[in-house]
C-alpha atoms as a PDB file:
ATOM      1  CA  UNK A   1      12.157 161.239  26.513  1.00  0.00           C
ATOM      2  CA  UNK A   2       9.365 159.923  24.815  1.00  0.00           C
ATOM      3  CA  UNK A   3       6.509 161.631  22.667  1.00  0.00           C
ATOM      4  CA  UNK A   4       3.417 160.575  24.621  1.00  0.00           C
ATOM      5  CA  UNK A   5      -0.163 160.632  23.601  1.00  0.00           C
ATOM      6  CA  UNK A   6      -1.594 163.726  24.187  1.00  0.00           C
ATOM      7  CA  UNK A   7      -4.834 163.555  22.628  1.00  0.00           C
ATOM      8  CA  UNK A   8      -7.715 164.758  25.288  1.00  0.00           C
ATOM      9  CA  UNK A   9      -9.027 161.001  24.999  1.00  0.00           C
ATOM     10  CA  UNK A  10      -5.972 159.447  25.106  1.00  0.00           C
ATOM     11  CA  UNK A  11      -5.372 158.573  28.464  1.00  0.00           C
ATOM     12  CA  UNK A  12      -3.290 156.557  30.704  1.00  0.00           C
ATOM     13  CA  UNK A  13      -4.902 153.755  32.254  1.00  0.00           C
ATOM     14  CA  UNK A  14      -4.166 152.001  35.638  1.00  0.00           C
ATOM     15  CA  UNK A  15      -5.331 148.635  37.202  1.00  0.00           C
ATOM     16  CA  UNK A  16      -4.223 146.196  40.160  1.00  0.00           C
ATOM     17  CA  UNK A  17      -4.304 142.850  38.916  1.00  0.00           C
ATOM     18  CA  UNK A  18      -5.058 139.701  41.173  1.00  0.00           C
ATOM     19  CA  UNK A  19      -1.430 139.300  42.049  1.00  0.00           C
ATOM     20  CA  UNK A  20      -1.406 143.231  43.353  1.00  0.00           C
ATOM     21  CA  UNK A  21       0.770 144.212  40.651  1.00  0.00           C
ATOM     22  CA  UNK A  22       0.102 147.755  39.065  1.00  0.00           C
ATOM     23  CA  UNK A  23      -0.669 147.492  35.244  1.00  0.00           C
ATOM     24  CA  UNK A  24      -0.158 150.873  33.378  1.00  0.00           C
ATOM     25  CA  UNK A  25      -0.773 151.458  30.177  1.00  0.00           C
ATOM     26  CA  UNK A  26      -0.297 154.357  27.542  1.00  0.00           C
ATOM     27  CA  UNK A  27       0.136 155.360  24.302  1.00  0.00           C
ATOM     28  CA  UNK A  28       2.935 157.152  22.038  1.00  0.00           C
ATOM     29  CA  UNK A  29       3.309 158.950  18.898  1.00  0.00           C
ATOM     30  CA  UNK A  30       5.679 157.683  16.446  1.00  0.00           C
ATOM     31  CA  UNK A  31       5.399 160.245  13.922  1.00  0.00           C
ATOM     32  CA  UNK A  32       3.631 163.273  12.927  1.00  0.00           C
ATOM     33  CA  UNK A  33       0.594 161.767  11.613  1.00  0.00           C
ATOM     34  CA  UNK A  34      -0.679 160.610  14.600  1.00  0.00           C
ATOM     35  CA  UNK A  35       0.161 156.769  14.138  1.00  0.00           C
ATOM     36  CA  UNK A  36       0.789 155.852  17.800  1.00  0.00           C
ATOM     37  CA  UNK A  37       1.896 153.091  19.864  1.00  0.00           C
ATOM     38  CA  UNK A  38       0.828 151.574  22.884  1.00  0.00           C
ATOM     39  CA  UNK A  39       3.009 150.574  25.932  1.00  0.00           C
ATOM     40  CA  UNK A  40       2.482 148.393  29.161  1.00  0.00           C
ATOM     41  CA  UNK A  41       4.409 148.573  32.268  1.00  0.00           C
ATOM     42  CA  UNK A  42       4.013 146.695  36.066  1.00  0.00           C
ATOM     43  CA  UNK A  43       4.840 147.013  39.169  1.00  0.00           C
ATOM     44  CA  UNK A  44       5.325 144.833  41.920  1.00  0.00           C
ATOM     45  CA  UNK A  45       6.216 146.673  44.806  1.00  0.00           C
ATOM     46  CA  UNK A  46       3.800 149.318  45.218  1.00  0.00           C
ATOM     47  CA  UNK A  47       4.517 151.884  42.775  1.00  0.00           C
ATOM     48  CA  UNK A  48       8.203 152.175  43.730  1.00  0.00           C
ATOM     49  CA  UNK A  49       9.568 151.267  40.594  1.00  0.00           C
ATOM     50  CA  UNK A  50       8.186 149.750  37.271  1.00  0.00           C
ATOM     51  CA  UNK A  51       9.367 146.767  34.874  1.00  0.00           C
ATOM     52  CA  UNK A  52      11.496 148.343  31.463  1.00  0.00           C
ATOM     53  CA  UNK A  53       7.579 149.064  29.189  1.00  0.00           C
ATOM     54  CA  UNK A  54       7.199 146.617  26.496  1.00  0.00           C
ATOM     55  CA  UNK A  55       4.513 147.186  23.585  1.00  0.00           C
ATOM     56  CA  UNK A  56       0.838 145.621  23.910  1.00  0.00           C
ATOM     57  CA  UNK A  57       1.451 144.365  20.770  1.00  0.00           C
ATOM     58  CA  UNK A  58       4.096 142.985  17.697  1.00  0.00           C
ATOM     59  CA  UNK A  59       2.175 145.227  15.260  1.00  0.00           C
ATOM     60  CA  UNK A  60       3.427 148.731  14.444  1.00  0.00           C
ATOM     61  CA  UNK A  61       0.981 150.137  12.361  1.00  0.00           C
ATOM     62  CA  UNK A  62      -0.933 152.156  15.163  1.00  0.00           C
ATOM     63  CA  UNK A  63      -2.422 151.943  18.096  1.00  0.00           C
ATOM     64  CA  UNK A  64      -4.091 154.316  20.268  1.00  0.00           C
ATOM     65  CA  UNK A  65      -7.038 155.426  23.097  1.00  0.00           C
ATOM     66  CA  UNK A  66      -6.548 151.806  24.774  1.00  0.00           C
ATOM     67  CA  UNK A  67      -8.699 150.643  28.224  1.00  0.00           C
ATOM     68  CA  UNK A  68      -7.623 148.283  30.397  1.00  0.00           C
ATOM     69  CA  UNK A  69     -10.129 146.807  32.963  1.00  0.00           C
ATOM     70  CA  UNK A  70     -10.202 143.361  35.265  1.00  0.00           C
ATOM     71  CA  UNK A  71     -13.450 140.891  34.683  1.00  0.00           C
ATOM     72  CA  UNK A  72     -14.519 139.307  37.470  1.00  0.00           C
ATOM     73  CA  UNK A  73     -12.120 136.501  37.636  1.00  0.00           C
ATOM     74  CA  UNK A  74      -8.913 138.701  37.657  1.00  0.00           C
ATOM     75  CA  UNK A  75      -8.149 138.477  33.853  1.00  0.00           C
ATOM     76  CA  UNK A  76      -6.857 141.905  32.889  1.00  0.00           C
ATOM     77  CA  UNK A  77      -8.265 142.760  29.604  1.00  0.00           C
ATOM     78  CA  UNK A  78      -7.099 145.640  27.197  1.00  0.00           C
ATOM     79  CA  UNK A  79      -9.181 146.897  24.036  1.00  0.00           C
ATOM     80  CA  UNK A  80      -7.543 149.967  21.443  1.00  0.00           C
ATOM     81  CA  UNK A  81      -8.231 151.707  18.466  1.00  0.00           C
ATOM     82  CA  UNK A  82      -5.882 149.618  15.515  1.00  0.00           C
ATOM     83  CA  UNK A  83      -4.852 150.663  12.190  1.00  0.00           C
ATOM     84  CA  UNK A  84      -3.346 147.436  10.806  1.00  0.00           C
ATOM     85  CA  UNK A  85      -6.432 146.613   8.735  1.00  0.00           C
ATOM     86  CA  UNK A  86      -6.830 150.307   7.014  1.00  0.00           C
ATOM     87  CA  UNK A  87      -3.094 150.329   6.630  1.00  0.00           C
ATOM     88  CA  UNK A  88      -3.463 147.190   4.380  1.00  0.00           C
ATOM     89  CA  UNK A  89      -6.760 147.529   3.224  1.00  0.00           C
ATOM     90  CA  UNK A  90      -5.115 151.296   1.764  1.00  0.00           C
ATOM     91  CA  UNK A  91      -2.269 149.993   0.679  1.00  0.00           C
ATOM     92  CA  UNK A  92      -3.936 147.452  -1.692  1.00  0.00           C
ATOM     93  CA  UNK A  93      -6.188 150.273  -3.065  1.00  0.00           C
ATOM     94  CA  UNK A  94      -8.965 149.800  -1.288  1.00  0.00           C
ATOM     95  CA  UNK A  95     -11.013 152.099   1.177  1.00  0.00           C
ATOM     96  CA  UNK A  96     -11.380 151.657   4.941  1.00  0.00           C
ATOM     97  CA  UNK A  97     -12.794 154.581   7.108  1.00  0.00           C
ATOM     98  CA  UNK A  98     -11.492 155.302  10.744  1.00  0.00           C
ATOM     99  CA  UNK A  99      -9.921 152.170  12.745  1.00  0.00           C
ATOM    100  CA  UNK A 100     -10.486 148.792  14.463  1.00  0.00           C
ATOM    101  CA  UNK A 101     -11.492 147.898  17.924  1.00  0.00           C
ATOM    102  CA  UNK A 102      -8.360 145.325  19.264  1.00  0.00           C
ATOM    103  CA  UNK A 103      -8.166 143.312  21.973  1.00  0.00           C
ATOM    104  CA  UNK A 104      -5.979 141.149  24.049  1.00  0.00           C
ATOM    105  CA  UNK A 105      -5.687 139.442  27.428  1.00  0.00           C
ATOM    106  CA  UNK A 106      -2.874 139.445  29.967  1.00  0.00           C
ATOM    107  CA  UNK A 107      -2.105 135.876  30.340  1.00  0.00           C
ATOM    108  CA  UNK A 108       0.895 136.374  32.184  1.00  0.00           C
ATOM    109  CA  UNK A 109       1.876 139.127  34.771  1.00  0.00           C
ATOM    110  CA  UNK A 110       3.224 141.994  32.461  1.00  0.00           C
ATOM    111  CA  UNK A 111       2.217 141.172  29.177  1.00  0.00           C
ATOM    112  CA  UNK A 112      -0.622 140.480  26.605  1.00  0.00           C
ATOM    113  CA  UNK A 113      -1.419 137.782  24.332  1.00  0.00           C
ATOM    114  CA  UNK A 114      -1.975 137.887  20.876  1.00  0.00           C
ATOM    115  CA  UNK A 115      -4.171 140.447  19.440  1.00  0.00           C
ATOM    116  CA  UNK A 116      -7.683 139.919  17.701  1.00  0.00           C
ATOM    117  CA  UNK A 117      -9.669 142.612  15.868  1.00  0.00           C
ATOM    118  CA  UNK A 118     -13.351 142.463  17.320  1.00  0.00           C
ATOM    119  CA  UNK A 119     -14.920 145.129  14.827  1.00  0.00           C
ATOM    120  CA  UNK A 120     -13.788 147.259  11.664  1.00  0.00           C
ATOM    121  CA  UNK A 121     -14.422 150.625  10.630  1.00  0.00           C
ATOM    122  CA  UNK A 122     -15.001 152.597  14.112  1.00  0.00           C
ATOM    123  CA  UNK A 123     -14.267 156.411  15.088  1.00  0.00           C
ATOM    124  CA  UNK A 124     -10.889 156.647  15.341  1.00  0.00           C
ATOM    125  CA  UNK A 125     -10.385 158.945  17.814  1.00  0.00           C
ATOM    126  CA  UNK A 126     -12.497 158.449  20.718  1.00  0.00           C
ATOM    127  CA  UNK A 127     -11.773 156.706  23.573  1.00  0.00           C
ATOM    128  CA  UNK A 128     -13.862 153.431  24.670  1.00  0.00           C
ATOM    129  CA  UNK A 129     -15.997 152.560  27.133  1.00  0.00           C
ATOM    130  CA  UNK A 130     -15.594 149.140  29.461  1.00  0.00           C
ATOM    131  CA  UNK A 131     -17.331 146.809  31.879  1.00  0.00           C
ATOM    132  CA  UNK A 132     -17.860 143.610  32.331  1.00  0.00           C
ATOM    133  CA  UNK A 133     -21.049 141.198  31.720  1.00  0.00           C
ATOM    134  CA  UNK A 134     -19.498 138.496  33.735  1.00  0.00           C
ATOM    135  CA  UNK A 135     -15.562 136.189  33.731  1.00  0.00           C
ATOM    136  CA  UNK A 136     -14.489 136.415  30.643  1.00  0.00           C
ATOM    137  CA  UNK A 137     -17.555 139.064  28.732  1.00  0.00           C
ATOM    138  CA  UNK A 138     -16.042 142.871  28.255  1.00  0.00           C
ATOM    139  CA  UNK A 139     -18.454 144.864  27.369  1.00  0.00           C
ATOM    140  CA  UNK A 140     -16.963 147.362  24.451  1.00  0.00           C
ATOM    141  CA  UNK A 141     -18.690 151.254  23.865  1.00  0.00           C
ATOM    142  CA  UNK A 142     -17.147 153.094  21.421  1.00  0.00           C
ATOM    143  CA  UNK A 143     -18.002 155.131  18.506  1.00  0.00           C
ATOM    144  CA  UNK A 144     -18.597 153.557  15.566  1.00  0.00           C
ATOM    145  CA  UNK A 145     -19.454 154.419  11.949  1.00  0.00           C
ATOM    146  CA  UNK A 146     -22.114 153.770  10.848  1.00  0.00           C
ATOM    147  CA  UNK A 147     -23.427 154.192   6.632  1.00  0.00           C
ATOM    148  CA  UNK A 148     -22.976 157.521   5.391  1.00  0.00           C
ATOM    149  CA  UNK A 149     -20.546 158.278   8.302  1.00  0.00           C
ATOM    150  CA  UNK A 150     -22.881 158.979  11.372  1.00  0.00           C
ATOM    151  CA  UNK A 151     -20.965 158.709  14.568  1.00  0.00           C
ATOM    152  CA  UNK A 152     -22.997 157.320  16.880  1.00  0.00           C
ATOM    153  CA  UNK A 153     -22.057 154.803  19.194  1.00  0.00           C
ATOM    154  CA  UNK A 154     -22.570 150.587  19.405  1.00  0.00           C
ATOM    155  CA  UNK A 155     -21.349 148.134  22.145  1.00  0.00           C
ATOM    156  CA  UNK A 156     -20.122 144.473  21.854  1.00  0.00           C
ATOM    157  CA  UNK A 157     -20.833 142.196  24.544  1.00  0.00           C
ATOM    158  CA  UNK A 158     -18.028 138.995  24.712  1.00  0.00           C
ATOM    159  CA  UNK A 159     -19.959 135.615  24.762  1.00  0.00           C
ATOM    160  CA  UNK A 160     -16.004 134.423  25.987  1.00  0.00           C
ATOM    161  CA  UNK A 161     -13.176 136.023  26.172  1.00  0.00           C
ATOM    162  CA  UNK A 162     -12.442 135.107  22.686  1.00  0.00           C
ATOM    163  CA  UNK A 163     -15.545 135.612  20.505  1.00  0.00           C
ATOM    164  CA  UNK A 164     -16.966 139.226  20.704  1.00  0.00           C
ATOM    165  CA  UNK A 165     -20.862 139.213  20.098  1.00  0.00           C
ATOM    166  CA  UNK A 166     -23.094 141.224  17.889  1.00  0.00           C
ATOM    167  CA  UNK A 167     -22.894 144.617  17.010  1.00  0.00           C
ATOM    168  CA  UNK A 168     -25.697 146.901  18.971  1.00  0.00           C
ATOM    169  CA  UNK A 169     -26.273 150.270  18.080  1.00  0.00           C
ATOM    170  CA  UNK A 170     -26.989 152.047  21.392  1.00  0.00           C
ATOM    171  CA  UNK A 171     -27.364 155.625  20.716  1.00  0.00           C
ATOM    172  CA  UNK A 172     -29.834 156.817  17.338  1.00  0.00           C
ATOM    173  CA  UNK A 173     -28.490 160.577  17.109  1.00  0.00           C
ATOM    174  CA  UNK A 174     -28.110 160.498  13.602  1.00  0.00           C
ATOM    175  CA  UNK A 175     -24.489 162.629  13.766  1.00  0.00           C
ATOM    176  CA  UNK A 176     -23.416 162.548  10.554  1.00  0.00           C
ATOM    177  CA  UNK A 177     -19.670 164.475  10.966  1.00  0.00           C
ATOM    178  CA  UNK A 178     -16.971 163.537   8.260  1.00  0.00           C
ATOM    179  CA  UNK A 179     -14.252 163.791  11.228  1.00  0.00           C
ATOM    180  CA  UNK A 180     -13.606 162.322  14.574  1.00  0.00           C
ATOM    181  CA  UNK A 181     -15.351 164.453  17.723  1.00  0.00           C
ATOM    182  CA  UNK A 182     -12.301 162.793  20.045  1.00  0.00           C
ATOM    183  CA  UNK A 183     -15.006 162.571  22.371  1.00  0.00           C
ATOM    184  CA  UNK A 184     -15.741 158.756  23.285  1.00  0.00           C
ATOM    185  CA  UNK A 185     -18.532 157.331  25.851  1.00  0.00           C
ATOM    186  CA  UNK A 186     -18.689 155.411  29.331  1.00  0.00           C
ATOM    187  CA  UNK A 187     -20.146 152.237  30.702  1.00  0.00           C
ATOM    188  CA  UNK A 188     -21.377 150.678  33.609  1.00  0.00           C
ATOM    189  CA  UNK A 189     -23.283 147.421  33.544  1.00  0.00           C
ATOM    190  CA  UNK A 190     -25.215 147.359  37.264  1.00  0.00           C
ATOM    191  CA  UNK A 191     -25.228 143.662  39.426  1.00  0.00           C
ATOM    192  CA  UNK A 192     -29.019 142.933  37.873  1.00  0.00           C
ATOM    193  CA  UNK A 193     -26.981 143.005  34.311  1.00  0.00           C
ATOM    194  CA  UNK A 194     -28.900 146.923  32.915  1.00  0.00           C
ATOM    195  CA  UNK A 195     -26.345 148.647  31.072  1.00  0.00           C
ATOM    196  CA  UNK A 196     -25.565 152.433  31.407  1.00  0.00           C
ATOM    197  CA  UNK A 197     -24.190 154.515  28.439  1.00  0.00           C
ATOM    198  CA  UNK A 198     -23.433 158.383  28.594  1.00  0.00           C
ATOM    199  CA  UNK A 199     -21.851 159.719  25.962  1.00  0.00           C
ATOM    200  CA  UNK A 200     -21.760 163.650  23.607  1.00  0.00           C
ATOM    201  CA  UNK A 201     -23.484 164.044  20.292  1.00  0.00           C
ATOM    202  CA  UNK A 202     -23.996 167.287  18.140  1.00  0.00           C
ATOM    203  CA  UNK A 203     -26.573 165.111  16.693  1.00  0.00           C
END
């Protein structure tokens, strides 16, 4: 009885933490304007049941198109789309275009610690890209905007799990679209540390 995501890059996302426990994630709407919410759920026996879901976060604003992954260690990590910055920055008067890139850590079985905004003013609708550099170093690709709204895409590499690094662009197609494609990209990063991006442009 719930009105779940179902934006084509909105997905469900599934992991087995160190413990064996099955982390799910997914995402909500709360209203017709497309302001969602994300949940997290685990299981310890298998799949046979699940814990009551819980939000990834306090905020309400919106959240949506979250990734979960597991670095190398057995941290689960989670990254979304956030609106709490353009919700404020809007309310004040002020101008912010698309969303934020969020993140959080499971530091307990189950739940997520506090959330920190990594980068402002991505695409807001396309879903993100993960891997790890190493314990502790998510590797973010997502769509960002850049000046004079061109969608192409960037990736943040962690230098800890609690200070994202430096903006990259990775792909130069120029796609200047005053919208969201809801088309986001995917990442590996290979054991001698090359990263590999696919992604669509119309640029």
């Amino acid at each position: 009885p719930i009105n779940i995501d179902w934006g084509p890059d909105s997905r469900p996302q599934l992991v087995v933490d160190k413990a064996g426990g099955l982390v799910v994630t997914y995402a909500i709407f709360q209203d017709k304007r497309f302001n969602g919410r994300v949940y997290t759920t685990r299981s310890t026996d298998a799949g046979a049941s699940f814990a009551p879901p819980v939000p990834i976060t306090s905020d309400t604003t919106s959240q949506r198109f979250q990734t979960v992954g597991i670095d190398p260690d057995g941290r689960v990590f989670a990254a979304w789309l956030d609106k709490r910055n353009a919700a404020r920055t809007i309310a004040a008067g002020g101008t912010y275009p698309g969303a934020a890139l969020a993140y959080a850590w499971s530091d307990q079985p189950g739940h997520f610690s506090d959330t920190r905004l990594a980068v402002d003013n991505t695409c807001e609708c396309c879903r993100i890209g993960l891997a790890f550099a190493g314990p502790g170093r998510p590797a973010l690709l997502f769509r960002n905007i850049f000046e004079g709204s061109v969608r192409d895409h960037a990736v943040v590499t962690f230098e800890n799990p609690t200070t994202p690094g430096k903006l990259r662009r990775v792909s130069v197609d120029d796609w200047k679209i005053e919208a969201c494609p809801h088309h986001g990209p995917s990442l590996a990063i290979a054991p001698d540390g090359s990263y590999h991006a696919a992604w669509f442009t119309g640029g």
